[in-house]
N, C-alpha and C. Protein backbone atom coordinates (compact mmCIF):
# COMPACT_ATOMS: atom_id res chain seq x y z
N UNK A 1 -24.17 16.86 -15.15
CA UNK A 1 -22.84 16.54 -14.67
C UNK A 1 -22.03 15.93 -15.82
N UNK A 2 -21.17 16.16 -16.38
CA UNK A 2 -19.84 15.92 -17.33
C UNK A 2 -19.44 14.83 -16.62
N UNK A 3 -19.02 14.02 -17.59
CA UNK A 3 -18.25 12.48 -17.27
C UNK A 3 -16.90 12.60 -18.31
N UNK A 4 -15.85 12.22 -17.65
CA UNK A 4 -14.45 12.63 -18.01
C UNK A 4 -13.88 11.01 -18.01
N UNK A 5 -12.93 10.47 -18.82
CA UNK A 5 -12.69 9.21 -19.49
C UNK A 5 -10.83 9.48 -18.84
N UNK A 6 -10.80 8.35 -18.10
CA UNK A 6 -9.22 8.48 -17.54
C UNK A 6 -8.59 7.10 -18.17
N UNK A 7 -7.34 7.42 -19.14
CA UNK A 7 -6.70 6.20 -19.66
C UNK A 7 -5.50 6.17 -18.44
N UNK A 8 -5.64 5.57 -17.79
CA UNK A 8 -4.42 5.32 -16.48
C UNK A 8 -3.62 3.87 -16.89
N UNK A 9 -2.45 3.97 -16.75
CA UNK A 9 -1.12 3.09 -16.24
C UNK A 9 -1.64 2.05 -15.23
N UNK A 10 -2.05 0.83 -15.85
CA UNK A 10 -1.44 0.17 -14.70
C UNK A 10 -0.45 -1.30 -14.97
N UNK A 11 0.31 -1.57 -13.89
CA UNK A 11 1.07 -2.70 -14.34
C UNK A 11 2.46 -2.62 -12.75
N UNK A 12 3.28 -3.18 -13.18
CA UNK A 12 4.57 -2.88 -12.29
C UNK A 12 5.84 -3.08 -13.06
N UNK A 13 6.68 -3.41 -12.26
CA UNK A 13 8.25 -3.54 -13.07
C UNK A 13 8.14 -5.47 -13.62
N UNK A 14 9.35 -5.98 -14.47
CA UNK A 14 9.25 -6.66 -14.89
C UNK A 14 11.02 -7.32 -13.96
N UNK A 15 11.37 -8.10 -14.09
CA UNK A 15 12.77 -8.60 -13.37
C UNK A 15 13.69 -7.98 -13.56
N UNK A 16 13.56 -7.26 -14.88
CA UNK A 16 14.63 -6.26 -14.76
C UNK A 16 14.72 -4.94 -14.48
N UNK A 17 13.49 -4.67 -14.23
CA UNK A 17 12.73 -3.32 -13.87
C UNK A 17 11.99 -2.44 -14.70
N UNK A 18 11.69 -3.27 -15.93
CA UNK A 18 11.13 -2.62 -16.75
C UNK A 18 9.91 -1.99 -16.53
N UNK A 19 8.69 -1.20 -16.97
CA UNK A 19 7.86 -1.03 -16.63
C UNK A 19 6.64 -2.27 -17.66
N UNK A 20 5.83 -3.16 -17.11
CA UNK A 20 5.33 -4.07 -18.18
C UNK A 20 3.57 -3.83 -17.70
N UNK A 21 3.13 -3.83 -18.50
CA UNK A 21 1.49 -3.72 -17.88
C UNK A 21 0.49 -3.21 -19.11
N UNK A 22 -0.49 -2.27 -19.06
CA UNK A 22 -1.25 -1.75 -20.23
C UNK A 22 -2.06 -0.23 -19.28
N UNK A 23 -3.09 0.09 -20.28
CA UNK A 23 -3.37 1.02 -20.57
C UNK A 23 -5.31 1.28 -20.00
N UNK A 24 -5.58 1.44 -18.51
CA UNK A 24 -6.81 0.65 -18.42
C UNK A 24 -7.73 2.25 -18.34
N UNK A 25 -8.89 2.19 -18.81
CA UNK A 25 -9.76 3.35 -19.20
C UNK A 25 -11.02 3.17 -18.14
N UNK A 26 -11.25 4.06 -17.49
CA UNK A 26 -12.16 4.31 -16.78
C UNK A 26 -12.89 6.13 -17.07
N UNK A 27 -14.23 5.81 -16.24
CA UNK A 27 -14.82 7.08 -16.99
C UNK A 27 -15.55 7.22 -15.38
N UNK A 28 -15.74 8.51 -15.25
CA UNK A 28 -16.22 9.06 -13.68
C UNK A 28 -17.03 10.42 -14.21
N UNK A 29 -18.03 10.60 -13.28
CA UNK A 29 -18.68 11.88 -12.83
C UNK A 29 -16.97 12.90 -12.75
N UNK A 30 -17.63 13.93 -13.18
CA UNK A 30 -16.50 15.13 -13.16
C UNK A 30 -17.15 16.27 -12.41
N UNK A 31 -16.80 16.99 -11.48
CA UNK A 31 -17.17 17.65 -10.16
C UNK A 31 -16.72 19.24 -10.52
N UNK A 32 -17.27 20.22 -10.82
CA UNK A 32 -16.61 21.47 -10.98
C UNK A 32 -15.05 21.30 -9.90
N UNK A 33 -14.35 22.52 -10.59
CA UNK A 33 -13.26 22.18 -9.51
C UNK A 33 -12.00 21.36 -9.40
N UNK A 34 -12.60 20.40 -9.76
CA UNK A 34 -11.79 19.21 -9.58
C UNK A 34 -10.06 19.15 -10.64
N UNK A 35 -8.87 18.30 -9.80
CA UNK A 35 -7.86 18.35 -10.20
C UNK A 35 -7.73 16.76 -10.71
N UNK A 36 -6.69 16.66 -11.21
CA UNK A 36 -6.17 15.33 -12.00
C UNK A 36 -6.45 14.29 -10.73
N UNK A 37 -5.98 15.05 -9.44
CA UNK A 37 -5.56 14.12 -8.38
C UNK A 37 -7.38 13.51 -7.94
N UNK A 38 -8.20 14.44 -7.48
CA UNK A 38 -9.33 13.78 -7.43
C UNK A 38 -9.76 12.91 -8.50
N UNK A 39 -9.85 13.19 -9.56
CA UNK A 39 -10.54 12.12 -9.93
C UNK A 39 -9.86 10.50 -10.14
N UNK A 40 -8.40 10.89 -9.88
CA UNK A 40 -7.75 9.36 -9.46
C UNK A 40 -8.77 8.80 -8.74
N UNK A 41 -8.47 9.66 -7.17
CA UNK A 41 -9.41 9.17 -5.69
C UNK A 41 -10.56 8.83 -6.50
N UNK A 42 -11.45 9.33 -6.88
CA UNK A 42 -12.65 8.65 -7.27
C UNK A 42 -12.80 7.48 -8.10
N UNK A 43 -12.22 7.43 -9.00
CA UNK A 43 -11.53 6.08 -9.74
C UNK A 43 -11.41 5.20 -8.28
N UNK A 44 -10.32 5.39 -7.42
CA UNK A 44 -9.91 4.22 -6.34
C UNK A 44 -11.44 4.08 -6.00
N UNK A 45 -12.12 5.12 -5.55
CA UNK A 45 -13.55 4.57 -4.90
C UNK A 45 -14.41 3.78 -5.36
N UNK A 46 -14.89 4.63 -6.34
CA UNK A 46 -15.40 3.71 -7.49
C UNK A 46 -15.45 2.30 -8.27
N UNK A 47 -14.16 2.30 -8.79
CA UNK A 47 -13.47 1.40 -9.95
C UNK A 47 -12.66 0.72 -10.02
N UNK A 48 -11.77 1.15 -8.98
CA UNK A 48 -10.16 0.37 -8.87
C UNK A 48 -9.97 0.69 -7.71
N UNK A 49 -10.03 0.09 -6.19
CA UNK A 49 -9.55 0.24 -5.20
C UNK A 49 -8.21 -0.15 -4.84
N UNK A 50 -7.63 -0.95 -5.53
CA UNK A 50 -6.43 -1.27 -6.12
C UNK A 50 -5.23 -0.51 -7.10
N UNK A 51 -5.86 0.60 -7.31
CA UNK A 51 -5.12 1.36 -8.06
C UNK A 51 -4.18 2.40 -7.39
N UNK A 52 -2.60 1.89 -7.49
CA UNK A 52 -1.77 2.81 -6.50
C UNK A 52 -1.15 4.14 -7.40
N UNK A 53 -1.38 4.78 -6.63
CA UNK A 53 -1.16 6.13 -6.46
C UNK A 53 -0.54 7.20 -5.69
N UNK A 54 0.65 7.72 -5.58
CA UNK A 54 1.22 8.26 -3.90
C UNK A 54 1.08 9.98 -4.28
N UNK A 55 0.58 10.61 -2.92
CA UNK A 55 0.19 11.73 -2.68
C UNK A 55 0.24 11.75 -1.09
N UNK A 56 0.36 13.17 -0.84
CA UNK A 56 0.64 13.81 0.20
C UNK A 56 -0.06 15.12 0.44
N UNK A 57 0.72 15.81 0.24
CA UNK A 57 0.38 16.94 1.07
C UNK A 57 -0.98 18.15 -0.09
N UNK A 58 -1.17 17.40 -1.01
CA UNK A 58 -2.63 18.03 -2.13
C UNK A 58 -2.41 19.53 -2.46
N UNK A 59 -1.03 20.40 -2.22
CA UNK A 59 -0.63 21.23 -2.29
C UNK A 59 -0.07 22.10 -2.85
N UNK A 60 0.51 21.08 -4.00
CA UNK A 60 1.66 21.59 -4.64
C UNK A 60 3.23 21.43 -4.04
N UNK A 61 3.40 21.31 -2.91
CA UNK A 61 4.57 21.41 -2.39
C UNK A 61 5.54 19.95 -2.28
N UNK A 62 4.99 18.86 -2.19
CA UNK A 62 5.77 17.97 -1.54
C UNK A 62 6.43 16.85 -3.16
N UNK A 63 5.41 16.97 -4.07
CA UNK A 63 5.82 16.65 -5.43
C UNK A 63 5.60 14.95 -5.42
N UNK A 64 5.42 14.74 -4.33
CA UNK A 64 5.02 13.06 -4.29
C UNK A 64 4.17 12.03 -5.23
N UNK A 65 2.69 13.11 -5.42
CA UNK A 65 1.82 12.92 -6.60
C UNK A 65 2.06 13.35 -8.21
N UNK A 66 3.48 13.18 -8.53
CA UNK A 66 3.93 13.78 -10.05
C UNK A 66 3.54 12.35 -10.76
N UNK A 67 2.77 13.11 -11.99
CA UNK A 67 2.58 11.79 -12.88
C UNK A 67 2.91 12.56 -14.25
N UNK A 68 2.50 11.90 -15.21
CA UNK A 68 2.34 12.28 -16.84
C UNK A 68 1.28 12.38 -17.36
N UNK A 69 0.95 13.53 -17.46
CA UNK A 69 -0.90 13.90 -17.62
C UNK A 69 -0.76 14.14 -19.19
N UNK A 70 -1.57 13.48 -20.61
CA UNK A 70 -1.15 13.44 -21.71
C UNK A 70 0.24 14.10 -21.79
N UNK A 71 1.43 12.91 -21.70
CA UNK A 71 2.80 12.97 -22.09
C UNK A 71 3.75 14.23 -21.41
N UNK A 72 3.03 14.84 -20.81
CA UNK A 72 3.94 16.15 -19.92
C UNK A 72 3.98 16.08 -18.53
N UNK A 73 4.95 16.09 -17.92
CA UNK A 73 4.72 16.34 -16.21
C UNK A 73 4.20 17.31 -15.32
N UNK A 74 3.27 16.26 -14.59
CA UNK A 74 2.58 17.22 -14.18
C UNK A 74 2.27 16.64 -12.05
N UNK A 75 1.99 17.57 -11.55
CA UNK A 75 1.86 17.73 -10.03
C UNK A 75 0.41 17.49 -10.53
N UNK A 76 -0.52 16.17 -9.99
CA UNK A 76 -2.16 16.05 -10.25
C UNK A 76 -2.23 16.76 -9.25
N UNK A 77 -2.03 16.78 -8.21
CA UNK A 77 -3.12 17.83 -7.48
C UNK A 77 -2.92 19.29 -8.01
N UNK A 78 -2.20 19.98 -8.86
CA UNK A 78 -2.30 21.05 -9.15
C UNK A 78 -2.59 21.18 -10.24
N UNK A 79 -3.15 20.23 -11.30
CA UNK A 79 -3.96 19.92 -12.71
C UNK A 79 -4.80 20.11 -12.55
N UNK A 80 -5.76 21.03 -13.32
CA UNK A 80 -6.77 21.98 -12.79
C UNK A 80 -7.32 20.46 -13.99
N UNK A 81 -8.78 20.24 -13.96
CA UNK A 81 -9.90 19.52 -14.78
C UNK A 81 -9.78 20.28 -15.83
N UNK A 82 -10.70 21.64 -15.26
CA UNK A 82 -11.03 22.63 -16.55
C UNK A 82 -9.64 22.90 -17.42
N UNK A 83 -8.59 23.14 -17.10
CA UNK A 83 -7.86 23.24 -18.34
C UNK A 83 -7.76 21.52 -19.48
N UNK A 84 -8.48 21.36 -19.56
CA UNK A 84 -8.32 19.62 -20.41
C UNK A 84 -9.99 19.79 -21.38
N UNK A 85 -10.02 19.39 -22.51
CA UNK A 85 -11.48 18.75 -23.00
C UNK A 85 -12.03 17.25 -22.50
N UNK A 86 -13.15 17.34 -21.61
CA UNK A 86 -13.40 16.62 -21.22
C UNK A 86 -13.88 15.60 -21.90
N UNK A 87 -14.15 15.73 -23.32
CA UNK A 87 -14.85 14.82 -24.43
C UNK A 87 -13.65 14.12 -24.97
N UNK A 88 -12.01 14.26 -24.18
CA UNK A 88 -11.09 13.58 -24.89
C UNK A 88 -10.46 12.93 -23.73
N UNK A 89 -10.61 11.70 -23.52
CA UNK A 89 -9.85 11.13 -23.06
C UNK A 89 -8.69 11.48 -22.11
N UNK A 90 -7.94 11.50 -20.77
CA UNK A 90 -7.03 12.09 -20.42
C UNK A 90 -5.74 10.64 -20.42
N UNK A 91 -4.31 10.28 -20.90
CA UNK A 91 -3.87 10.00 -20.42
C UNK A 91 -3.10 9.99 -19.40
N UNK A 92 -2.94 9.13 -17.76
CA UNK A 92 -2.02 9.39 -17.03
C UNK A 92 -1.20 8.03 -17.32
N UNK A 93 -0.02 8.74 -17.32
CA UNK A 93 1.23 7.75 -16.72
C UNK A 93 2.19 8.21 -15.88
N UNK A 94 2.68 6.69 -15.42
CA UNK A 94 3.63 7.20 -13.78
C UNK A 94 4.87 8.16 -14.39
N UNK A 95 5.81 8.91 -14.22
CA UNK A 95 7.05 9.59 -13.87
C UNK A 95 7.71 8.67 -15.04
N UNK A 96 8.23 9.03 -16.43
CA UNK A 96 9.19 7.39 -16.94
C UNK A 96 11.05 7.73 -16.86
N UNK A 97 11.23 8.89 -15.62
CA UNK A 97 12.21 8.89 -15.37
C UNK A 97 12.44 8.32 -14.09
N UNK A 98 12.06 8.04 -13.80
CA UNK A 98 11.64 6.84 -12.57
C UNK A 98 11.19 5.67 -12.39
N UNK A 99 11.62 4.63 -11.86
CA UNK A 99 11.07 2.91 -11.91
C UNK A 99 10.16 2.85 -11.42
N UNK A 100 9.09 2.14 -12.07
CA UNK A 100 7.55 1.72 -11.72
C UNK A 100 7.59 1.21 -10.30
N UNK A 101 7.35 1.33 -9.18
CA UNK A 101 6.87 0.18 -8.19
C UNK A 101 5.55 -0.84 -8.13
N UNK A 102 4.45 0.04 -8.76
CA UNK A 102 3.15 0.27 -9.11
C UNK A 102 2.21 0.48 -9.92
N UNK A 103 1.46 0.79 -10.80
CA UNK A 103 0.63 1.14 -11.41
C UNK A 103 1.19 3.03 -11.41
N UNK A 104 0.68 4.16 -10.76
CA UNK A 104 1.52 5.28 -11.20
C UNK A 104 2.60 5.74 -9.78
N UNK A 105 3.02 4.71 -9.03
CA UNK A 105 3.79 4.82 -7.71
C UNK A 105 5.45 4.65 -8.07
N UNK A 106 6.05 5.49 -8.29
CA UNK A 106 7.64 5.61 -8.62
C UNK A 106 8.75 5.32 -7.42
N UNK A 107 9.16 4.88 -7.83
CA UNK A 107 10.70 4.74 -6.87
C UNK A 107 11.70 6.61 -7.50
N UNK A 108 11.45 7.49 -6.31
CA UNK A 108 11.88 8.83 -5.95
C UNK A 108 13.34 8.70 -5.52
């Protein structure tokens, strides 16, 4: 089983709404199959049950779960695993055209 290294966002806004926080690295079992969005969920299970995240409909359609998967936007539930090297690190960050509420949870 492949183990995949997630550099995730966490933090919130600052008084003026800045986004203020760091850069926290977790590493998980990697599951054939699997999209950006699961291995968040497994992270929450795992590692950070505290780690917010908003998703819906796991579809593609509703756009709720958009984050920044190394520096490009991306729908995690439709971020396939296999397109990424799993021996490199993935960064996510929240939306930065949008205000932090959360760790990767945007004000839409």
């Amino acid at each position: 089983m492949d183990k995949v290294t997630f550099s995730v966002f966490r933090g919130h806004p600052d008084e003026s709404g800045s986004p203020i926080g760091e850069m926290k690295e977790y590493t998980v079992d990697l599951d054939e199959g699997m999209v950006v969005l699961d291995v968040i969920h497994r992270i929450q299970a795992e590692e950070a049950p505290d780690l917010a995240c908003r998703w819906n409909c796991k579809a593609g359609k509703c756009g709720s779960c958009s984050a920044e998967v190394n520096g490009k936007p991306r729908l995690m539930c439709m971020t396939r695993m296999s397109d990424y090297d799993s021996s490199e690190p993935l960064v996510i960050k929240p939306m930065k055209t949008f205000p932090v509420i959360k760790d990767l949870v945007t004000d839409v």
